[in-house]
N, C-alpha and C. Protein backbone atom coordinates (compact mmCIF):
# COMPACT_ATOMS: atom_id res chain seq x y z
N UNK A 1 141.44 -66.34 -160.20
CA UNK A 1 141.00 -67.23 -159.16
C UNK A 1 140.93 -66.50 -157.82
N UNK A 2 141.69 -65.20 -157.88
CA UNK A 2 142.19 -65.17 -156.06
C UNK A 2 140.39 -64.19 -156.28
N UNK A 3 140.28 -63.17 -157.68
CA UNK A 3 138.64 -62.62 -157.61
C UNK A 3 137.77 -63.80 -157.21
N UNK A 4 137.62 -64.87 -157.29
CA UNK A 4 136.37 -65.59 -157.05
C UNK A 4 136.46 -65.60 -155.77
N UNK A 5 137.62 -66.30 -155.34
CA UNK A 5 137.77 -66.76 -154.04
C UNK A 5 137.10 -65.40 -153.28
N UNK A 6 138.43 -64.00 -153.48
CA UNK A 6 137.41 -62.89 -152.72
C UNK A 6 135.81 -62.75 -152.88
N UNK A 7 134.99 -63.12 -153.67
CA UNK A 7 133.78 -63.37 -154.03
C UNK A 7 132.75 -64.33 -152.86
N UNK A 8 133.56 -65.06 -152.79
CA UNK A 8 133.04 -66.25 -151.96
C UNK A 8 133.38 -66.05 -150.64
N UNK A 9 134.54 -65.51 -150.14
CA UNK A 9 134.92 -65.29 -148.57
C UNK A 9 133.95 -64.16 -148.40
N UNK A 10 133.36 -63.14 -149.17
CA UNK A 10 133.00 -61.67 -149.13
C UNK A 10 131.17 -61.73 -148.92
N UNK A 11 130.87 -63.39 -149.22
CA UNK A 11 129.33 -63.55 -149.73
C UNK A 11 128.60 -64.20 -148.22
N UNK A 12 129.24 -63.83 -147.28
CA UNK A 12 128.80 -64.34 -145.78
C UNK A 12 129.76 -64.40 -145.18
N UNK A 13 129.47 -64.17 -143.45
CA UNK A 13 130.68 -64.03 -142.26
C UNK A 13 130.71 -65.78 -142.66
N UNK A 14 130.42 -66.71 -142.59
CA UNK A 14 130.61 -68.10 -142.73
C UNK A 14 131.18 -68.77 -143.95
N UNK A 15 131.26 -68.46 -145.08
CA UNK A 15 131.66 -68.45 -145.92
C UNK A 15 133.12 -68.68 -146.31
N UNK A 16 133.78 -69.77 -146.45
CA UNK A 16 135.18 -69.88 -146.80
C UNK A 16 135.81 -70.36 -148.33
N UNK A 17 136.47 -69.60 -148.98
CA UNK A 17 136.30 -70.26 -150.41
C UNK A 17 137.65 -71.49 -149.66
N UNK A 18 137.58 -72.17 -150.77
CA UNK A 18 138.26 -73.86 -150.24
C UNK A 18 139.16 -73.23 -151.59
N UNK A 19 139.87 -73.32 -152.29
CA UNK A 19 140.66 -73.84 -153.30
C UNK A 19 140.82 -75.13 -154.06
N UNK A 20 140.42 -75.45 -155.00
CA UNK A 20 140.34 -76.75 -155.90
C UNK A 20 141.87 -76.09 -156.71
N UNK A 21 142.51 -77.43 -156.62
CA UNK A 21 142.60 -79.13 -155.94
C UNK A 21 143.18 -78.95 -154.65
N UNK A 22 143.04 -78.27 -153.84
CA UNK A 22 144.26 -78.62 -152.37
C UNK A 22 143.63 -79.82 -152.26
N UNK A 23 142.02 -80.37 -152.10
CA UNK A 23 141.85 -81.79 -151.18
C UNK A 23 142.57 -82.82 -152.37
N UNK A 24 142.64 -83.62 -151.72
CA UNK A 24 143.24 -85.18 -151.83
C UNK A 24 141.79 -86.27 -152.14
N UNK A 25 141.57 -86.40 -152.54
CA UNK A 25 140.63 -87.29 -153.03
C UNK A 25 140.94 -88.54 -152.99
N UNK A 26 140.19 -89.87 -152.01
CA UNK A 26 140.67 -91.07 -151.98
C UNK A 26 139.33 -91.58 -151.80
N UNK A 27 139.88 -93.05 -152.07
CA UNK A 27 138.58 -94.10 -152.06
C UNK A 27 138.51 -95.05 -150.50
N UNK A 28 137.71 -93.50 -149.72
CA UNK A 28 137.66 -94.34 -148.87
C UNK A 28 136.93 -95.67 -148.36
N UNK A 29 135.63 -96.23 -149.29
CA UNK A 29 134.79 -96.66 -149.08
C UNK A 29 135.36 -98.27 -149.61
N UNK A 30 136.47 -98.22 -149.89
CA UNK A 30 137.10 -99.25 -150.70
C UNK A 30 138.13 -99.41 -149.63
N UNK A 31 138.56 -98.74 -149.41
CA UNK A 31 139.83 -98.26 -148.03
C UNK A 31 139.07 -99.26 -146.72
N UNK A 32 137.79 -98.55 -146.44
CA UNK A 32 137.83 -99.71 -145.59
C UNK A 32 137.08 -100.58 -145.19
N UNK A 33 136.04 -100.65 -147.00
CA UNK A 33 135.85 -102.29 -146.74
C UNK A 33 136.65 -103.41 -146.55
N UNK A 34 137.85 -103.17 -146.84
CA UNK A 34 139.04 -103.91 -147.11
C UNK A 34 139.34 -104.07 -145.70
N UNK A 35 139.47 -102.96 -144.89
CA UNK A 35 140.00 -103.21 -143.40
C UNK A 35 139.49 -103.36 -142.62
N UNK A 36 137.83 -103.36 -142.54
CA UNK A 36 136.87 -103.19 -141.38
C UNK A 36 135.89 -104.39 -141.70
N UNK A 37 135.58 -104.88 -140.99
CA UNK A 37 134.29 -106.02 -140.93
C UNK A 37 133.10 -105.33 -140.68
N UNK A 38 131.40 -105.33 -141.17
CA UNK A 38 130.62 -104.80 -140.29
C UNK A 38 130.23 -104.87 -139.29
N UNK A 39 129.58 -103.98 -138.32
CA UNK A 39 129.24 -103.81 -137.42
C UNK A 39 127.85 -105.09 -137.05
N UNK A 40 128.20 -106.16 -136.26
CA UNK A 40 126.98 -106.81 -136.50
C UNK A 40 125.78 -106.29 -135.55
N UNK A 41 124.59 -106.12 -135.62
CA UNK A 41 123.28 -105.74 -135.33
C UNK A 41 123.53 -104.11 -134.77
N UNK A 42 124.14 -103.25 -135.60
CA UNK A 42 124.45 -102.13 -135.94
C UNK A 42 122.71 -101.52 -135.57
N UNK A 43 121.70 -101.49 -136.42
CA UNK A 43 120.58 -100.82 -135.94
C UNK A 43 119.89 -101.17 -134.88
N UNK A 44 120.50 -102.14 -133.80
CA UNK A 44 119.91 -102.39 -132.37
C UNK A 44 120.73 -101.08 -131.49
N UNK A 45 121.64 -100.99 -131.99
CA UNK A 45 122.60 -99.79 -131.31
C UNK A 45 122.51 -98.24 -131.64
N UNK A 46 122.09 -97.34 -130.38
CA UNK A 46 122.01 -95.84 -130.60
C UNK A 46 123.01 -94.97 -130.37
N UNK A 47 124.01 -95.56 -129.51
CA UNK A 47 125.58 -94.67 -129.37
C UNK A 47 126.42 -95.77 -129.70
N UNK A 48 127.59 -95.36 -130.30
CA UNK A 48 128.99 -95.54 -130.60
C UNK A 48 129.89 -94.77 -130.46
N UNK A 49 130.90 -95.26 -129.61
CA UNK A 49 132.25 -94.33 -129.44
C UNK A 49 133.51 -95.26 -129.85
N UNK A 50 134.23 -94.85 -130.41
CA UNK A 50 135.94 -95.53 -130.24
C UNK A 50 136.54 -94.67 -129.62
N UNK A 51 138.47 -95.62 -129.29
CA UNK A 51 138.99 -94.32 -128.80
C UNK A 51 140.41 -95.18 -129.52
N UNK A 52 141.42 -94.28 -129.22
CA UNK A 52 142.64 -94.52 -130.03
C UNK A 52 143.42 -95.57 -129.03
N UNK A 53 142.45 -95.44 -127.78
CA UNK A 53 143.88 -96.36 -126.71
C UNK A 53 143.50 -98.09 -127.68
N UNK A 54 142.47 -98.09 -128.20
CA UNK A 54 141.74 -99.55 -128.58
C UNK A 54 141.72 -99.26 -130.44
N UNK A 55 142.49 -99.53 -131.07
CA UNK A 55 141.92 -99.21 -132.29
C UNK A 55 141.37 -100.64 -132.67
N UNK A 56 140.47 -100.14 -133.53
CA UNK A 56 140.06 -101.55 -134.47
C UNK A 56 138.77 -101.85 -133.31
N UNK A 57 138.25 -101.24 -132.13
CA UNK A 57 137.38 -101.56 -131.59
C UNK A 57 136.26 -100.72 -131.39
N UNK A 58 134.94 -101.19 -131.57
CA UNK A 58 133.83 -100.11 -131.42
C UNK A 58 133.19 -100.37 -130.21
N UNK A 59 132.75 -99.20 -129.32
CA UNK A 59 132.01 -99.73 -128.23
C UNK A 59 130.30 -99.04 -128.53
N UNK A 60 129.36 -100.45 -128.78
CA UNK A 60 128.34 -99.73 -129.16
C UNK A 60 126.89 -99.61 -127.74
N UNK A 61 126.14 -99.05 -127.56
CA UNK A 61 125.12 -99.14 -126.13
C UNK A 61 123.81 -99.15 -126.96
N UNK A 62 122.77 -99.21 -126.41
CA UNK A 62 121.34 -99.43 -127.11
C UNK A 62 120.85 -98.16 -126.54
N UNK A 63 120.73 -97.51 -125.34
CA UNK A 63 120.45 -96.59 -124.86
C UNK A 63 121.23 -95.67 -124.29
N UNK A 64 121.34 -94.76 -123.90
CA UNK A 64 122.32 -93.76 -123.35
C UNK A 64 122.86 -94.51 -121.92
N UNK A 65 121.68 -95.21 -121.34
CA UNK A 65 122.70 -95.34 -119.75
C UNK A 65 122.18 -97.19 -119.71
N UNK A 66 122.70 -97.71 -120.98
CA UNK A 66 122.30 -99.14 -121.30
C UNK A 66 123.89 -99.76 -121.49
N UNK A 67 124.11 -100.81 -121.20
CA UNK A 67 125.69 -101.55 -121.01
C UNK A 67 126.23 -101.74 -122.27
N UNK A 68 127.21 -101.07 -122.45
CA UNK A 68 128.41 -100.75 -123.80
C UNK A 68 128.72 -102.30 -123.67
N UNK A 69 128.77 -102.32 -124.76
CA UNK A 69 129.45 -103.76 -125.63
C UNK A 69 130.74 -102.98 -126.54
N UNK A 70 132.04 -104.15 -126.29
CA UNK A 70 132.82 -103.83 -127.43
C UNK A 70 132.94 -104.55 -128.66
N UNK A 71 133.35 -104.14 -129.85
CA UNK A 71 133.28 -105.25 -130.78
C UNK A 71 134.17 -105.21 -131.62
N UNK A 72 135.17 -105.88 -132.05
CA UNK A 72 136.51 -105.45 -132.45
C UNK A 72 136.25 -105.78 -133.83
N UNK A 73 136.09 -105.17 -135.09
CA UNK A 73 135.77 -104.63 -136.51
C UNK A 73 136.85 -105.00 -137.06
N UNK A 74 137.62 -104.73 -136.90
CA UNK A 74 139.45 -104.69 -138.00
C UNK A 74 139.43 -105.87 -138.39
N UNK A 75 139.42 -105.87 -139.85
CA UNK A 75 139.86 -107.22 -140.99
C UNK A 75 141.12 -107.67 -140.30
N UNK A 76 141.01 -109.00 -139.84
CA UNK A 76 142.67 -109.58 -139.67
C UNK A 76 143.47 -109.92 -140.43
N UNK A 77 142.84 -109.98 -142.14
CA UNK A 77 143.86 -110.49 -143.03
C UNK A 77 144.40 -109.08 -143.54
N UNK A 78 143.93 -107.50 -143.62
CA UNK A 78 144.39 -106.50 -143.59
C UNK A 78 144.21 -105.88 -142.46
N UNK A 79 145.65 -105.68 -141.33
CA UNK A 79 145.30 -105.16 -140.20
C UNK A 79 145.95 -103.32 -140.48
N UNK A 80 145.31 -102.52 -140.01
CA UNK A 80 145.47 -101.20 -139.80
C UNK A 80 146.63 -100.91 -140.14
N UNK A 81 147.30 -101.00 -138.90
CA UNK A 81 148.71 -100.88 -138.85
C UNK A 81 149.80 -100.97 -139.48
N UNK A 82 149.36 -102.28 -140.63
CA UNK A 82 150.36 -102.16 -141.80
C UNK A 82 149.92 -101.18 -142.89
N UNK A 83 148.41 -101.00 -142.88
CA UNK A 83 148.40 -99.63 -143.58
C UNK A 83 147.60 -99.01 -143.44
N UNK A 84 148.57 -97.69 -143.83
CA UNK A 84 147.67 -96.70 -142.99
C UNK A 84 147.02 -96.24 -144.49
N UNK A 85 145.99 -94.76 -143.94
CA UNK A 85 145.02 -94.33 -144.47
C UNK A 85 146.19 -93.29 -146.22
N UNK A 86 147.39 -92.93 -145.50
CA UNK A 86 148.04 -92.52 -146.58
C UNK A 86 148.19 -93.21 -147.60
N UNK A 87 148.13 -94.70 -147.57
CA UNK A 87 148.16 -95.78 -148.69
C UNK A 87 146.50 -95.99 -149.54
N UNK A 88 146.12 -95.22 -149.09
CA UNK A 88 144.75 -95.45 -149.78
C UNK A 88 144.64 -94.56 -150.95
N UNK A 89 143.98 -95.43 -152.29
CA UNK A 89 144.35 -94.61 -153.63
C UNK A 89 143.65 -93.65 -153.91
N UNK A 90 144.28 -92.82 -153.90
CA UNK A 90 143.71 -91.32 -154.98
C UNK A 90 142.88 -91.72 -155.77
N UNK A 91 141.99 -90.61 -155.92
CA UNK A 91 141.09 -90.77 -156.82
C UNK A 91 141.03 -89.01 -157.50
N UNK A 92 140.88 -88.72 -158.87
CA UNK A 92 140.66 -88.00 -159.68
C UNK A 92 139.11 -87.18 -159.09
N UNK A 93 139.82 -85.80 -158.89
CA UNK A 93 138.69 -84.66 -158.50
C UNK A 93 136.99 -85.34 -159.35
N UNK A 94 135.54 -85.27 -159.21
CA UNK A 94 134.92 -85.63 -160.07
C UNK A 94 134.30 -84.42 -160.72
N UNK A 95 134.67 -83.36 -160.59
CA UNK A 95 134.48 -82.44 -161.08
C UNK A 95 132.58 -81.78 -160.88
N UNK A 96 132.39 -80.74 -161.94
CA UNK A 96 131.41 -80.24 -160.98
C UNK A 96 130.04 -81.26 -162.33
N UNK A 97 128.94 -81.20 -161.31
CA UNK A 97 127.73 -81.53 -162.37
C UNK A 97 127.46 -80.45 -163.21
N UNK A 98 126.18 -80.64 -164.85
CA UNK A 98 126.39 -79.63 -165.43
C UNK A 98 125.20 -78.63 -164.78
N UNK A 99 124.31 -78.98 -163.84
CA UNK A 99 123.66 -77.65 -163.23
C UNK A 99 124.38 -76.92 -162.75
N UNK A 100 125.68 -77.48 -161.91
CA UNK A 100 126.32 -76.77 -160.62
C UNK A 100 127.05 -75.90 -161.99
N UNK A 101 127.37 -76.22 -163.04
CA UNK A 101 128.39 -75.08 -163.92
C UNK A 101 127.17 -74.12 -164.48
N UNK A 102 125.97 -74.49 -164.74
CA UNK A 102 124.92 -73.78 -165.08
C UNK A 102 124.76 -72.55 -164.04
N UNK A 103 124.13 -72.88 -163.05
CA UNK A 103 124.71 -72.39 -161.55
C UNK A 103 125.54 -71.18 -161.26
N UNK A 104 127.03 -71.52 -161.88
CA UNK A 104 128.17 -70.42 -161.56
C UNK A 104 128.55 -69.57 -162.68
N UNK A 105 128.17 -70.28 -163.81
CA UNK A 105 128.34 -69.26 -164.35
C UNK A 105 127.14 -68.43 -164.43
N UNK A 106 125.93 -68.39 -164.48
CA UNK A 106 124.62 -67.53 -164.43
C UNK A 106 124.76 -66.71 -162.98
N UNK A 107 125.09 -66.92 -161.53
CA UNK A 107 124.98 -66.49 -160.77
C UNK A 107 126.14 -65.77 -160.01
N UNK A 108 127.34 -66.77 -160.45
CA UNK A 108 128.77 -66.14 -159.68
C UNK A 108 129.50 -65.71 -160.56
N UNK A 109 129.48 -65.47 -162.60
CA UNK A 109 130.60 -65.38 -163.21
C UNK A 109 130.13 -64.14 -163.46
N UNK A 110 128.89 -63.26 -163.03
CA UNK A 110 128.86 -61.80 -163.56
C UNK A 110 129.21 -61.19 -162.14
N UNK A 111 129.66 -61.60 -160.87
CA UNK A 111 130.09 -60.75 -160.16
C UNK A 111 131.50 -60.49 -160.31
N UNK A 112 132.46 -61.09 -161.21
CA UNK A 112 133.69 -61.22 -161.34
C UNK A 112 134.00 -59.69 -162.80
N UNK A 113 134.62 -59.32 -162.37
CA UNK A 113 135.47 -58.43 -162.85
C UNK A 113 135.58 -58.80 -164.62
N UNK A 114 136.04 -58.21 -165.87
CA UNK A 114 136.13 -58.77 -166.64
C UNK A 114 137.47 -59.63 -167.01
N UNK A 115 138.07 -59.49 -166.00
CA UNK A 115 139.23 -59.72 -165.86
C UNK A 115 139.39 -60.94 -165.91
N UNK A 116 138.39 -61.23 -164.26
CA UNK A 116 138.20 -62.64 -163.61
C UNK A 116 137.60 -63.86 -164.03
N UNK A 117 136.52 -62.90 -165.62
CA UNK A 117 136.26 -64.34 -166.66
C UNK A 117 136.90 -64.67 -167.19
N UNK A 118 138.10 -64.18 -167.29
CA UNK A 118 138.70 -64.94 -168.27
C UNK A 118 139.50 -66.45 -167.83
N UNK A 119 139.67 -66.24 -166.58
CA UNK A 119 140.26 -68.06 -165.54
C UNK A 119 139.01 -68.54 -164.92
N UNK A 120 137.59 -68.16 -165.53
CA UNK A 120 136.48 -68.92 -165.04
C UNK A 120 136.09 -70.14 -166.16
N UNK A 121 136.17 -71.19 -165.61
CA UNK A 121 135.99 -72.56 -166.01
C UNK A 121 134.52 -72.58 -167.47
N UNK A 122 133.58 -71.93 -167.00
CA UNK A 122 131.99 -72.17 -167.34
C UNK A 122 132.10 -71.40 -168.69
N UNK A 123 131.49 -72.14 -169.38
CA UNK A 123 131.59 -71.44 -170.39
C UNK A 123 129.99 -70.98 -170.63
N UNK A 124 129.90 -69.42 -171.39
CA UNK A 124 128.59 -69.17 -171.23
C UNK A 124 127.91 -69.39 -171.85
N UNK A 125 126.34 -69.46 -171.69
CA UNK A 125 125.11 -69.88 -172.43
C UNK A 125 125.10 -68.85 -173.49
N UNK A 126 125.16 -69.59 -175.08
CA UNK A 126 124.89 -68.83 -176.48
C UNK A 126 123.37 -68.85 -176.18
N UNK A 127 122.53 -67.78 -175.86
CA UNK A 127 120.99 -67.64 -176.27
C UNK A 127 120.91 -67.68 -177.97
């Protein structure tokens, strides 16, 4: 693993290999339908800002130098505060599609050492 990673940090100045699993995978879209109300007439509005002194409030404007409206979003029967974003459930890595394994192993598993196939996931194409 640490060969790929060098592979991937080595393949552009921009380039950062990430490590699978460090992220945390959660459902946020469930997270906070549960806590947030929508935004009503959301596509009349071109800026939005919040800030932390106001949570649970959006201030949205129609134009850049047009009069901010606030509009306070937060579900009252689930308010924020009793839970936070750490309570929101995990969800299972979804792993890769089968092009993206098509992908790594045809393009990234022959720059690896013979070493380094052997902890590579992809298994290769029998011609």
């Amino acid at each position: 693993m640490n060969e790929l990673a060098a592979v991937v940090d080595g393949s552009s100045s921009t380039n950062a290999a990430v490590r699978y699993p460090a992220w945390c995978w959660r459902n946020w879209k469930l997270f906070i339908g549960e806590h947030f109300n929508a935004l009503p007439g959301i596509w009349k509005n071109q800026f939005f800002r919040v800030s932390s002194v106001y949570p649970g409030v959006v201030m949205a404007k129609t134009c850049s130098d047009g009069e901010e409206t606030s509009v306070f979003i937060e579900e009252p029967r689930f308010p924020l505060h009793e839970h936070r974003p750490s309570n929101c459930a995990q969800l299972l890595a979804p792993g890769l599609s089968a092009a993206r394994r098509d992908y790594l192993r045809d393009n990234v598993r022959p720059l690896l050492s013979a070493r380094g196939h052997e902890g590579f996931a992809c298994r290769v194409r029998k011609m």
